[in-house]
Protein backbone atom coordinates (compact mmCIF):
# COMPACT_ATOMS: atom_id res chain seq x y z
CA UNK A 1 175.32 117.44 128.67
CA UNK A 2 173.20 117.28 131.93
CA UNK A 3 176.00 119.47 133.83
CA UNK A 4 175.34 122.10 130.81
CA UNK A 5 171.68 122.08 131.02
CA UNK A 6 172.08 122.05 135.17
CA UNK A 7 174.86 125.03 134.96
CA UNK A 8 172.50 127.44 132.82
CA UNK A 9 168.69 126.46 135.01
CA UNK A 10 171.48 127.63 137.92
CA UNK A 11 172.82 130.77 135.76
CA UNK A 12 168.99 131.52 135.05
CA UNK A 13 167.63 131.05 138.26
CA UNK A 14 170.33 133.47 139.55
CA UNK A 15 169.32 135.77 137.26
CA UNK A 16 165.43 135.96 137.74
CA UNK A 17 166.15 136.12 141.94
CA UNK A 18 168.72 139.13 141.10
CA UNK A 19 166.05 140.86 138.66
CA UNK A 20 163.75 140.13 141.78
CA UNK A 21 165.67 141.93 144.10
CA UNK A 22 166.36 144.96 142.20
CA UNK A 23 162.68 145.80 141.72
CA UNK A 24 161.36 148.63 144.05
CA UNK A 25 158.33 146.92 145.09
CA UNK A 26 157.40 150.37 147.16
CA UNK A 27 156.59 151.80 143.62
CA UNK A 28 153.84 148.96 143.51
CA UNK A 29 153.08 149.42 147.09
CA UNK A 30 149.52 151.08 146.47
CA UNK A 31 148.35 149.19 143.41
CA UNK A 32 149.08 145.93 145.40
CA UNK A 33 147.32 147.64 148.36
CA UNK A 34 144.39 148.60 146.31
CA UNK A 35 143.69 144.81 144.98
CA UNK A 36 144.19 143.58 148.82
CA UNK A 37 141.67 145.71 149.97
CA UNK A 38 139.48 145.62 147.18
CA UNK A 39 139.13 141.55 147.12
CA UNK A 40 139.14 141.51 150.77
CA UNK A 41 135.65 143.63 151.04
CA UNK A 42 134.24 141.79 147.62
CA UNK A 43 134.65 139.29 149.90
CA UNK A 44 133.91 140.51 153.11
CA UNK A 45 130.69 142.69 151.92
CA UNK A 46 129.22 140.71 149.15
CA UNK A 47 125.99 140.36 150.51
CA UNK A 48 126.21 143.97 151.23
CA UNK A 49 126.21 145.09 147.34
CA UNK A 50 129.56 146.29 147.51
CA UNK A 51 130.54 144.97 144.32
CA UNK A 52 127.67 146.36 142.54
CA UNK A 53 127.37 149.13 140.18
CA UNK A 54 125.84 151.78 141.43
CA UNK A 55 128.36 150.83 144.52
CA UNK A 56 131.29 151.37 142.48
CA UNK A 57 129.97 154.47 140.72
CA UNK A 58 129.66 156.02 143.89
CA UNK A 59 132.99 155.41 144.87
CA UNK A 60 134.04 156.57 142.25
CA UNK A 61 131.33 160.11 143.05
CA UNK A 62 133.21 160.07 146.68
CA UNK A 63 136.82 159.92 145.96
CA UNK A 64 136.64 162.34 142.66
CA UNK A 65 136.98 165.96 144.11
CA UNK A 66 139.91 164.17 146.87
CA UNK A 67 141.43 163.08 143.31
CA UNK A 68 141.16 166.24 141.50
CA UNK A 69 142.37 168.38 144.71
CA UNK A 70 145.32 165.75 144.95
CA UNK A 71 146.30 166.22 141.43
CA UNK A 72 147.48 169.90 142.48
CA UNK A 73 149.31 168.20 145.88
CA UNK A 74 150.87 165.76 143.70
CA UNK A 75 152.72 169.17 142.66
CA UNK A 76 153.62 170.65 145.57
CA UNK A 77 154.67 168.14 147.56
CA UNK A 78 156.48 166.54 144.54
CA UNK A 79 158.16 170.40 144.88
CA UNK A 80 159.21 169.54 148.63
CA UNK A 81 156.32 172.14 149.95
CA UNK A 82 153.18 171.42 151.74
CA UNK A 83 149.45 172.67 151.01
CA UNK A 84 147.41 172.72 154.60
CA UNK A 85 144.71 174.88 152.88
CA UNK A 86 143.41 173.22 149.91
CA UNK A 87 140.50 171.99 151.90
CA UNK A 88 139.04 175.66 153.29
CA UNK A 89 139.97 177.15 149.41
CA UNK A 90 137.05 174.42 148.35
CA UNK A 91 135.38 175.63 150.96
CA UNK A 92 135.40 179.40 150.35
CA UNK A 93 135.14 178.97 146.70
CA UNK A 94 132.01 177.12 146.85
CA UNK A 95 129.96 180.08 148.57
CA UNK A 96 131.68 182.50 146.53
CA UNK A 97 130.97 180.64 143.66
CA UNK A 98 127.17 180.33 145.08
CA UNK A 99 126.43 183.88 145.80
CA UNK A 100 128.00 185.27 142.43
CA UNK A 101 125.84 182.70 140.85
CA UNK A 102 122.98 183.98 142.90
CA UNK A 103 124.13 187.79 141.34
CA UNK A 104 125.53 187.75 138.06
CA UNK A 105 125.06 184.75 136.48
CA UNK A 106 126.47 181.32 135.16
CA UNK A 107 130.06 182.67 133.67
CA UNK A 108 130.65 185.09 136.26
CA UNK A 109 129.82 182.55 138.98
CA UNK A 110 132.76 180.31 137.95
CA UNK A 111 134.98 182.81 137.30
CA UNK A 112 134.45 184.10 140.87
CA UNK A 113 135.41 180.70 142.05
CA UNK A 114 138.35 180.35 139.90
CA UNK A 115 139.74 183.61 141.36
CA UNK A 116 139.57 182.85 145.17
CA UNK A 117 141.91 179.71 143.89
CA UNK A 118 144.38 182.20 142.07
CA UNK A 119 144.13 185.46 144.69
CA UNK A 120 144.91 182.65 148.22
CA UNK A 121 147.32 180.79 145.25
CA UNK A 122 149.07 183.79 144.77
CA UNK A 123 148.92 184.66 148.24
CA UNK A 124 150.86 181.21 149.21
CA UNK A 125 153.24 181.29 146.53
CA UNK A 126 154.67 185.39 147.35
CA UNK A 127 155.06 184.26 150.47
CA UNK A 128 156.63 181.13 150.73
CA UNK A 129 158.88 182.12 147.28
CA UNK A 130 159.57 185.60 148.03
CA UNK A 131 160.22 186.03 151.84
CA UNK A 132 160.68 182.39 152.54
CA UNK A 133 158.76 181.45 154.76
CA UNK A 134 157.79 177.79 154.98
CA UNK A 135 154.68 176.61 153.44
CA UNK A 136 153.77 174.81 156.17
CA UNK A 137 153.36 177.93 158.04
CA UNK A 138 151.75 180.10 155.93
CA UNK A 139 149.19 177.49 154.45
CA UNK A 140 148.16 177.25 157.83
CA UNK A 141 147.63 180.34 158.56
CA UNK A 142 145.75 180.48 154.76
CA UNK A 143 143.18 177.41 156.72
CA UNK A 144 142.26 180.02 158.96
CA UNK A 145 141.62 182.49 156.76
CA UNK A 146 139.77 181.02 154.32
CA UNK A 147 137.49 179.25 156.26
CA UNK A 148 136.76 182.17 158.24
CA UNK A 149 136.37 184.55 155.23
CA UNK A 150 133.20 181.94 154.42
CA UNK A 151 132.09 181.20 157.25
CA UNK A 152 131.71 185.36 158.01
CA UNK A 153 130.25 186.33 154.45
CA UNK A 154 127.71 183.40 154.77
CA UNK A 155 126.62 184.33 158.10
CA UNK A 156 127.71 180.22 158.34
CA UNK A 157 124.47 179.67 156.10
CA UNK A 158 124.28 177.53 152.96
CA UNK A 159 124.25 179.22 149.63
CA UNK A 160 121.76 177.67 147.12
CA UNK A 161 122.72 176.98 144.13
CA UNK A 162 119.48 176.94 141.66
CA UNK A 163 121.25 177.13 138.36
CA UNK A 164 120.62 174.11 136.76
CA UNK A 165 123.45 174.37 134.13
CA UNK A 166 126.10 174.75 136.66
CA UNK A 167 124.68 171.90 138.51
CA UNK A 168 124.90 169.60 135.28
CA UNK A 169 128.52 171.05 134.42
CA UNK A 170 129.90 170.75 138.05
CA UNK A 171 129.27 167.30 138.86
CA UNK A 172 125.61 167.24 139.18
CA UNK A 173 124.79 164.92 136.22
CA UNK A 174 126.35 163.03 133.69
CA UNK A 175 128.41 163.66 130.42
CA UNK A 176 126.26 160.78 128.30
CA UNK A 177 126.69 157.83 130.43
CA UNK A 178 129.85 159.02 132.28
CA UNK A 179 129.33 160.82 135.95
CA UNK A 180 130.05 164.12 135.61
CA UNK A 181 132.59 163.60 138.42
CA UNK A 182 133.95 161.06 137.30
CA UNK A 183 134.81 162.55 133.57
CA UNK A 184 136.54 165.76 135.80
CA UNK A 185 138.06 163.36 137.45
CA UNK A 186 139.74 161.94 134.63
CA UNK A 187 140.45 164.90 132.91
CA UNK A 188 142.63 166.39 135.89
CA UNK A 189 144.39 162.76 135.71
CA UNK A 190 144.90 162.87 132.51
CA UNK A 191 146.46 166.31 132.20
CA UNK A 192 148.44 166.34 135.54
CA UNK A 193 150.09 163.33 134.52
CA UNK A 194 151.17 164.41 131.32
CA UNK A 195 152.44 167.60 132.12
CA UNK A 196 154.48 166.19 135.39
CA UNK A 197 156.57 163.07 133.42
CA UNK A 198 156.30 165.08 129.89
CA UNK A 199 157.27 168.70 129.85
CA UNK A 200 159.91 171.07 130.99
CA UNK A 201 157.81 172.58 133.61
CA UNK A 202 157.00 168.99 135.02
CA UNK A 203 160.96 168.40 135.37
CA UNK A 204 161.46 171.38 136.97
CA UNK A 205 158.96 171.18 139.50
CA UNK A 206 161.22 167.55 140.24
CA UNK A 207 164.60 169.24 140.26
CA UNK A 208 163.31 171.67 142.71
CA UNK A 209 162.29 168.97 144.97
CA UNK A 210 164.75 166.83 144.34
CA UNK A 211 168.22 169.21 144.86
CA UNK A 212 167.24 172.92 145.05
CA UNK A 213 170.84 173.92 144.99
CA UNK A 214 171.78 171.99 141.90
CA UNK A 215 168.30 172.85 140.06
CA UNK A 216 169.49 176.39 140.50
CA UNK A 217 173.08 175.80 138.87
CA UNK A 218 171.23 174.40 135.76
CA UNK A 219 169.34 177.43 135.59
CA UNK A 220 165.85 176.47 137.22
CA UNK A 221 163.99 179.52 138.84
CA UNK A 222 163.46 177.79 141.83
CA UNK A 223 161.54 180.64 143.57
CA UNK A 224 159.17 180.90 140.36
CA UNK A 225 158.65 177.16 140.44
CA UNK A 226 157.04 177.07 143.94
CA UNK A 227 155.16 180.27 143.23
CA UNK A 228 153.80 178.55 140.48
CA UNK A 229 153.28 174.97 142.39
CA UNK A 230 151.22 176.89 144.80
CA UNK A 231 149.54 178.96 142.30
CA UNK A 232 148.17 175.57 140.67
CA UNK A 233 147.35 173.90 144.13
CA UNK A 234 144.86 176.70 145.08
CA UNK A 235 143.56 176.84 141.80
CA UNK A 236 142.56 173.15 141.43
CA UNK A 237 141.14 173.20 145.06
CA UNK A 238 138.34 176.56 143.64
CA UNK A 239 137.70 173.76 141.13
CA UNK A 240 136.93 171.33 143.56
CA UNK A 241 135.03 173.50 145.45
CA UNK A 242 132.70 174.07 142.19
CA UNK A 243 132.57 170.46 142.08
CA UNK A 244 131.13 170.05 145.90
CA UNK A 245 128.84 173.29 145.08
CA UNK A 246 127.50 171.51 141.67
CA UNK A 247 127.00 168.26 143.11
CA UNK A 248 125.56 169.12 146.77
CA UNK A 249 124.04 172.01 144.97
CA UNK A 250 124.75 174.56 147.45
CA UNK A 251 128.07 176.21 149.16
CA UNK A 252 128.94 175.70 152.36
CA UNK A 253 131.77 176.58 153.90
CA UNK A 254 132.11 173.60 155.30
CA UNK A 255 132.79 171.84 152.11
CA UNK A 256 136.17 171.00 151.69
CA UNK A 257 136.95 170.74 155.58
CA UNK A 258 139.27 167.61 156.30
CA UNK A 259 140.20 167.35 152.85
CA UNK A 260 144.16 168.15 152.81
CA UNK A 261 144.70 165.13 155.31
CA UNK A 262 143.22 163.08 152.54
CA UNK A 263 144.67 164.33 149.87
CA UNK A 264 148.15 164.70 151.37
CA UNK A 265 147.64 160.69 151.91
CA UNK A 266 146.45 160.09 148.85
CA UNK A 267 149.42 161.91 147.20
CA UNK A 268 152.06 160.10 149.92
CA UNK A 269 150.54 156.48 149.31
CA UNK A 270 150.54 157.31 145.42
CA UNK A 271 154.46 157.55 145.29
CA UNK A 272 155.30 160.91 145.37
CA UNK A 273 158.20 161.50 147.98
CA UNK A 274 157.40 163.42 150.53
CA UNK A 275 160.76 164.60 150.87
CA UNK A 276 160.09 165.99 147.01
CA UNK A 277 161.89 165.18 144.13
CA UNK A 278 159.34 162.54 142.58
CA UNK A 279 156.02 161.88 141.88
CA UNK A 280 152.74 160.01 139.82
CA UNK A 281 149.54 161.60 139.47
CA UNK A 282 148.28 157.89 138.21
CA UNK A 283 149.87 157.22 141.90
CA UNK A 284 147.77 159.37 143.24
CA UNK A 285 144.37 158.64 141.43
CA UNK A 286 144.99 154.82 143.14
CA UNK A 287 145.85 156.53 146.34
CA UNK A 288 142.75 158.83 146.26
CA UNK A 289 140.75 155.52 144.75
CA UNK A 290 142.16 153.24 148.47
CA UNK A 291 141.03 156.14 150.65
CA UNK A 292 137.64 156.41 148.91
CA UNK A 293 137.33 152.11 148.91
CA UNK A 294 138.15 152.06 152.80
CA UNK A 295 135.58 154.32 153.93
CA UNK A 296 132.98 153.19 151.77
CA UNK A 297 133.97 149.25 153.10
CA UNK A 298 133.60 150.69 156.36
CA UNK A 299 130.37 152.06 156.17
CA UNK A 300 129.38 149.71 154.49
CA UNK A 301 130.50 146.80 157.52
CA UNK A 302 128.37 149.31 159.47
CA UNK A 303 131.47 151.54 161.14
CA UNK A 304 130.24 155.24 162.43
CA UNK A 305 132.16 158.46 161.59
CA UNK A 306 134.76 158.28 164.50
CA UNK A 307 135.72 155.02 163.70
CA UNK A 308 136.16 155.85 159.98
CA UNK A 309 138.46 158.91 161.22
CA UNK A 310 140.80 156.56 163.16
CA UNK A 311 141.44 154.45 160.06
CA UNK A 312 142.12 157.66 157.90
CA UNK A 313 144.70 158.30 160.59
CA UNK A 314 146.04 155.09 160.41
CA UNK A 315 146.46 155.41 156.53
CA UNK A 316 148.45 159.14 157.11
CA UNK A 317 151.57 157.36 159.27
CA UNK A 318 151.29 154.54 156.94
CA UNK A 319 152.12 156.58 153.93
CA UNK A 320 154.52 158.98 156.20
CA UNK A 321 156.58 155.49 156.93
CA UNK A 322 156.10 154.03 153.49
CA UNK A 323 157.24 157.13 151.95
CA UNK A 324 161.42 157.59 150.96
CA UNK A 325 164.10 160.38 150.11
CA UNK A 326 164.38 159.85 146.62
């Protein structure tokens, strides 16, 4: 009886080690990350009021227009392409968005911001679809552009923005008691995530990345599919853009500037292979969510700008080496 009861707590053993070993901990990488670091300045800052509210809120303030531009990265690099100029897009759709507002008016305002996204989106996508030439390339070249386009039309002067609706709507105030942010935030989650694991277009953009040759044998437009990848990345970084004009009240085309680093990392420590062919937009929001927790620790334990800038660095190669060919 005792060699049955000795044979199976072997047999089961066995099996919970093999079960072990066939997990992919590097899906868990950043949620384990985010804990670390998040119990390791509770503990390291407490006296500093890092775990209180209006600490947390803000982190939350910091890391929501990196989130909501990383949404449309998840996309793209999920599509095996690269966005370099998500970050001057926010930029030159804040002024635009500023002096239309200034001209016209609440509605055409953010429509003028919504089409800088779609006319450098559409831009991107005819090149890098139609005459092939690699994102990386032409999205720096778009960096340029853009944020010389705002910087010239600005005269490099901020744009007031003294319409107080737009300021409430674009992250300026609060939707009851949720940060306005925070609640656009969510909602770019929310619907990035579902449309990437849930519909046809969210497959396709993952066969494209994964095997563009076999996509294209089950009858995937791969050429429309990276159009439209780059189409959507633009477009979410004009939102963003809105969002740094509503909250900052102003545009400035400095706004934006730095931000593709941050959301490339945030997309590469979320999951998403940078070699395409996978991806999580609730990935992302945790790896936006680690970038925003690490700079705020490090202010917090009194670091200056430079110092912060090394770390973010530091963050980039580790998602490069954490990240996989699917």
């Amino acid at each position: 009886m005792s060699t049955i009861t000795s044979t199976e707590e072997t047999s089961s053993g066995a099996s919970f080690q093999s079960r072990l070993s066939t997990i992919d901990w590097r899906r868990y990488v950043i949620y384990i990350g985010f804990v670390v670091v998040f119990a390791f300045f509770a503990v390291l800052l407490r006296d500093e009021g890092f775990l209180s509210q209006n600490n947390l809120l803000n982190i939350f303030r910091q890391t929501a227009t990196i989130t909501v531009i990383a949404v449309g990265m998840t996309y793209v690099i999920a599509c095996a392409e690269i966005d370099l100029s998500v970050g001057s897009v926010a930029g030159l759709s804040s002024v635009v968005t500023a002096m239309a507002l200034s001209s016209w008016g609440l509605v055409p305002g953010v429509l003028a911001g919504l089409a800088v996204g779609l006319a450098v989106g559409a831009v991107n996508g005819a090149l890098v679809s139609l005459l092939g030439i690699p994102s990386f390339l032409v999205t720096l070249g778009m960096l340029g552009i853009a944020a010389g386009v705002a910087q010239w039309i600005t005269g490099s002067a901020p744009q007031p923005i003294l319409s107080d609706t737009f300021n409430l709507i674009f992250g300026g105030g609060n939707f009851g008691p949720v940060p306005g942010l925070l609640a656009w935030s969510a909602i770019f989650v929310t619907i990035g995530a579902i449309v990437l694991a849930k519909t046809r277009f969210g497959r396709q953009v993952l066969a494209t990345g994964g095997n563009r040759t076999a996509a294209q044998f089950t009858g995937v437009n791969t050429r429309r599919i990276k159009f439209q990848v780059l189409l959507l990345s633009a477009t979410v970084a004009s939102v963003a853009g809105m969002l740094y004009a509503g909250r900052l009240q102003s545009g400035r085309f400095q706004w934006g500037a730095g931000d593709e680093l941050s959301a490339i990392a945030a997309v590469i420590l979320g999951g998403t292979s940078l070699f395409g062919g996978a991806g999580s937009v609730v990935g992302t929001l945790f790896g936006a969510l680690l970038i925003g927790l690490i700079n705020n620790g490090l202010i917090l334990a009194g670091l200056d700008s430079s110092q912060q800038q090394v770390v973010r660095g530091v963050i980039i190669i580790l998602a490069v080496a954490l990240a996989r060919k699917k």
